[in-house]
N, C-alpha and C. Protein backbone atom coordinates (compact mmCIF):
# COMPACT_ATOMS: atom_id res chain seq x y z
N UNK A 1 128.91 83.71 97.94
CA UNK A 1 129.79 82.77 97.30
C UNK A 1 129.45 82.66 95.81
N UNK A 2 130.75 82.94 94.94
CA UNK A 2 130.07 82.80 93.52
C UNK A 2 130.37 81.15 93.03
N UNK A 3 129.47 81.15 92.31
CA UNK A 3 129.39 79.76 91.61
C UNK A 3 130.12 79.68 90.10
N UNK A 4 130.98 79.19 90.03
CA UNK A 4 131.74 79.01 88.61
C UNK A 4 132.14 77.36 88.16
N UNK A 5 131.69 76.73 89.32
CA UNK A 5 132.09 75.11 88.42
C UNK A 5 131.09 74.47 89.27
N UNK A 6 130.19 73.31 89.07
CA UNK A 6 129.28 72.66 89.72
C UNK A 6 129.36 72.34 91.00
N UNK A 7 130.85 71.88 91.23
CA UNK A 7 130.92 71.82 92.73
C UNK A 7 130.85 72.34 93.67
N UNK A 8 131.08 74.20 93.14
CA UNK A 8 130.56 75.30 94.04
C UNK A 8 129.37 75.21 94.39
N UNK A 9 128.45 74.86 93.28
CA UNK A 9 127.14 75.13 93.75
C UNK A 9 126.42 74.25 94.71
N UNK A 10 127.36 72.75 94.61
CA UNK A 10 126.70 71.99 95.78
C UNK A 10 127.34 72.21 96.81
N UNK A 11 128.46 72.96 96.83
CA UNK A 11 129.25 73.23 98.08
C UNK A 11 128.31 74.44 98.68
N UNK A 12 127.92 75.45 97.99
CA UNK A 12 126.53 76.51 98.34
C UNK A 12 125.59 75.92 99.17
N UNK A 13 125.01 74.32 98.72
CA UNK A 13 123.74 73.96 99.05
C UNK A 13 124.34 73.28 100.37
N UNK A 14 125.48 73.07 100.63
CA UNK A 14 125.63 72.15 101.97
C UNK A 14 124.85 72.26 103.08
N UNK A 15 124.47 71.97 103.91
CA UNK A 15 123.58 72.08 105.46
C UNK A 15 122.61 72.55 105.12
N UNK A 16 121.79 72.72 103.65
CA UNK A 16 120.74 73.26 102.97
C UNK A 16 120.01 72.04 102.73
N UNK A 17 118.29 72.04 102.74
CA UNK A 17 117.62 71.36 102.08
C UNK A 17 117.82 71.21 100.87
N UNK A 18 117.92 69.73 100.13
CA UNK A 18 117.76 69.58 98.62
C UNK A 18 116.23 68.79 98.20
N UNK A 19 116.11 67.91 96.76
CA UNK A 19 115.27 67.85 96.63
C UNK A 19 116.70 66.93 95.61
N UNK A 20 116.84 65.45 95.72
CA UNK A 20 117.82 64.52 94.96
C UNK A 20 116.33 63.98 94.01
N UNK A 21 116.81 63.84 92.75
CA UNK A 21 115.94 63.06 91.83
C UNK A 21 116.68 61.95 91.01
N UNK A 22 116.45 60.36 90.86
CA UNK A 22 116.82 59.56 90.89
C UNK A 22 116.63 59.14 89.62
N UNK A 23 117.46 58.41 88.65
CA UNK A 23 116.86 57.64 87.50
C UNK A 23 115.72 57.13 87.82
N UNK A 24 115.59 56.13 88.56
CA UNK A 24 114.43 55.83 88.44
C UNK A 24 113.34 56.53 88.70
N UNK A 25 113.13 57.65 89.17
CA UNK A 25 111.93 58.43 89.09
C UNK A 25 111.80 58.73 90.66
N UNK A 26 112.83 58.17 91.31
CA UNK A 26 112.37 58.68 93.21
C UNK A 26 112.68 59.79 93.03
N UNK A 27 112.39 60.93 94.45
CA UNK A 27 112.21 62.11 94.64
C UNK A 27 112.83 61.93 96.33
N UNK A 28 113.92 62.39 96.44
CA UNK A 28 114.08 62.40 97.99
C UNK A 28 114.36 63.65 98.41
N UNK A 29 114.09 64.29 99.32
CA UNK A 29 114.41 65.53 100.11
C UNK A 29 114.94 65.10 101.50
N UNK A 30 116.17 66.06 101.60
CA UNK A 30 117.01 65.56 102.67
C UNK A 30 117.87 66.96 102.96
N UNK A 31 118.92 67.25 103.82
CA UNK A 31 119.55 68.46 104.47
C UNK A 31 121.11 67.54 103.36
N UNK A 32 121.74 68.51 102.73
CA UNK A 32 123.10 67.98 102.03
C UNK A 32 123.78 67.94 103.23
N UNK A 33 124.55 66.88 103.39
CA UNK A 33 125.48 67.06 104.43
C UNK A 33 126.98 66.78 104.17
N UNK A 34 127.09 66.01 102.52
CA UNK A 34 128.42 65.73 101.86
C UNK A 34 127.99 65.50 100.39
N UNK A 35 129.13 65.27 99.73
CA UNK A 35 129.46 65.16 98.70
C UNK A 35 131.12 64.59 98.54
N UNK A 36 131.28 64.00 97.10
CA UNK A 36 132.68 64.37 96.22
C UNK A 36 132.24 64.28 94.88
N UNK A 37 133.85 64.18 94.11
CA UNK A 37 133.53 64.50 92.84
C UNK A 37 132.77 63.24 92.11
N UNK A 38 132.60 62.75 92.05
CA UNK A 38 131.54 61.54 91.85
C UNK A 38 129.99 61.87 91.59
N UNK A 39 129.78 63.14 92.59
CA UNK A 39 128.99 63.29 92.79
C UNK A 39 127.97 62.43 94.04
N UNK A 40 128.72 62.03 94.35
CA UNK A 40 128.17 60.49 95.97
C UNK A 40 127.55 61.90 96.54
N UNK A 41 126.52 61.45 97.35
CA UNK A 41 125.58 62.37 98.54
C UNK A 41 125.24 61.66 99.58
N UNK A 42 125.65 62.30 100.63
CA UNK A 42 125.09 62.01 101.48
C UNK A 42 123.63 63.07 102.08
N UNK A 43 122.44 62.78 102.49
CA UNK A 43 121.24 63.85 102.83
C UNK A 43 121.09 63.23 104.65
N UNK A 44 120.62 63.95 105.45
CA UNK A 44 120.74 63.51 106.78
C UNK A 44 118.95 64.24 106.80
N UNK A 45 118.41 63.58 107.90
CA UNK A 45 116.58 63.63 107.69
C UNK A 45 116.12 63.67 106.56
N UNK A 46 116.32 62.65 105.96
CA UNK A 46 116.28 62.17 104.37
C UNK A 46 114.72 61.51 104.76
N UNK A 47 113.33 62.13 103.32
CA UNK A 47 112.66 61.38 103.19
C UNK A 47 112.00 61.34 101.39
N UNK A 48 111.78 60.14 101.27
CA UNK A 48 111.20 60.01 99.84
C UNK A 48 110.07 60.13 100.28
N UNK A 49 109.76 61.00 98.88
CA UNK A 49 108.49 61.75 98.47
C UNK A 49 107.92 61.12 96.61
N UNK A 50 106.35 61.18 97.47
CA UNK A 50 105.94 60.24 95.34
C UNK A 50 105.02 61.43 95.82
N UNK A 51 104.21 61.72 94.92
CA UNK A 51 103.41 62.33 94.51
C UNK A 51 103.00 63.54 95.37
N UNK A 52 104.25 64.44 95.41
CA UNK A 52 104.23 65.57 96.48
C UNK A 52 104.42 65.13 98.09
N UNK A 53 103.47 64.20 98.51
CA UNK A 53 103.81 63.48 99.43
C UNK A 53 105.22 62.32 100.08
N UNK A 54 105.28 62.79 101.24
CA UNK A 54 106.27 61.86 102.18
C UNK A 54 105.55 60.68 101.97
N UNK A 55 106.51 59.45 101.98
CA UNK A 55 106.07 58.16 101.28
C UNK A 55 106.76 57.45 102.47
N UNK A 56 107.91 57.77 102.58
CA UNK A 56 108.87 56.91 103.92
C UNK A 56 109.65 58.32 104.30
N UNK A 57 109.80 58.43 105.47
CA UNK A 57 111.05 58.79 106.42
C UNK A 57 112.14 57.76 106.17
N UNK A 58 113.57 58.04 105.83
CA UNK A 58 114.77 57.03 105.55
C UNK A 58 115.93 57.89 106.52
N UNK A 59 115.68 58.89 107.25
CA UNK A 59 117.02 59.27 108.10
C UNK A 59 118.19 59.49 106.90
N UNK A 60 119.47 59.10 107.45
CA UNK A 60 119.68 59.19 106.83
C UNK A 60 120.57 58.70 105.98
N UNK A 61 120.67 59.32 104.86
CA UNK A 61 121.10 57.90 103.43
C UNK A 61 122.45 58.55 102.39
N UNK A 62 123.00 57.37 102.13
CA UNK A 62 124.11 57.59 101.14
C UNK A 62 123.24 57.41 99.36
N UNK A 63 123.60 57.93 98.70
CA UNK A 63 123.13 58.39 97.32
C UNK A 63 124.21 58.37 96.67
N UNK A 64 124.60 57.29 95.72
CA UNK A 64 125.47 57.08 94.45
C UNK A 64 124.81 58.33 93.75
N UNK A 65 125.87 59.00 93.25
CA UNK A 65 126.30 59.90 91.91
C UNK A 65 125.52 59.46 90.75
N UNK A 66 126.06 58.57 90.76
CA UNK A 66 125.64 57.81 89.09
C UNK A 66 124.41 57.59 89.03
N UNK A 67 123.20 57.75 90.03
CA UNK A 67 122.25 56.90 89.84
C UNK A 67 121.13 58.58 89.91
N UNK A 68 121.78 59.87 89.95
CA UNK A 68 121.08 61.10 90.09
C UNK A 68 120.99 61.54 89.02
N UNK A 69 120.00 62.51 88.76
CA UNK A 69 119.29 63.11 87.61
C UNK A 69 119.34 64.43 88.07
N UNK A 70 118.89 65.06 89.03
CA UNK A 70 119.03 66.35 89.37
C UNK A 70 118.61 66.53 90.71
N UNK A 71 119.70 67.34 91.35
CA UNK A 71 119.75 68.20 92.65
C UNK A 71 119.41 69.55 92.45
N UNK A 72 118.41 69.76 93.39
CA UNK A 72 117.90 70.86 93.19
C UNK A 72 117.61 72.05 94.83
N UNK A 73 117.68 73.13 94.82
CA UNK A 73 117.00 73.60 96.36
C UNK A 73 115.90 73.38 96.30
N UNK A 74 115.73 72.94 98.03
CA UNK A 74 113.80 72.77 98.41
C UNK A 74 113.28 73.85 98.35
N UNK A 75 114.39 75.44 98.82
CA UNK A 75 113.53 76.50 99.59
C UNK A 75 113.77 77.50 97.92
């Protein structure tokens, strides 16, 4: 699948591990399981991670757009 506008590329990462990074400095890793153009996420076996380490297991969680800094792959 080629990637030519951002949404491809999270449409690439779907049912894929990510690695969501938060204004405020959280770190969550979770399986993408949605999106829209907003950028809204949903991650399913979602857990925040501080300092390399799992901090909480959160299952799983809805993620405002507005409040992300960068999505990235885990693998």
């Amino acid at each position: 699948m080629e990637v030519s506008r951002p949404l491809d590329a999270l449409n690439k990462a779907r049912d894929k591990r990510v690695i969501v990074e938060t204004k405020g400095g959280k770190q969550i890793l979770g399986k993408l399981k949605a999106f829209d153009i907003h950028i809204n996420v949903v991650l399913d076996d979602a857990e925040e991670r501080a300092n390399g380490e799992v901090s909480r297991k959160l299952g799983t969680v809805f993620i405002r757009g507005d409040t992300i800094t960068i999505i990235s792959p885990a693998e």
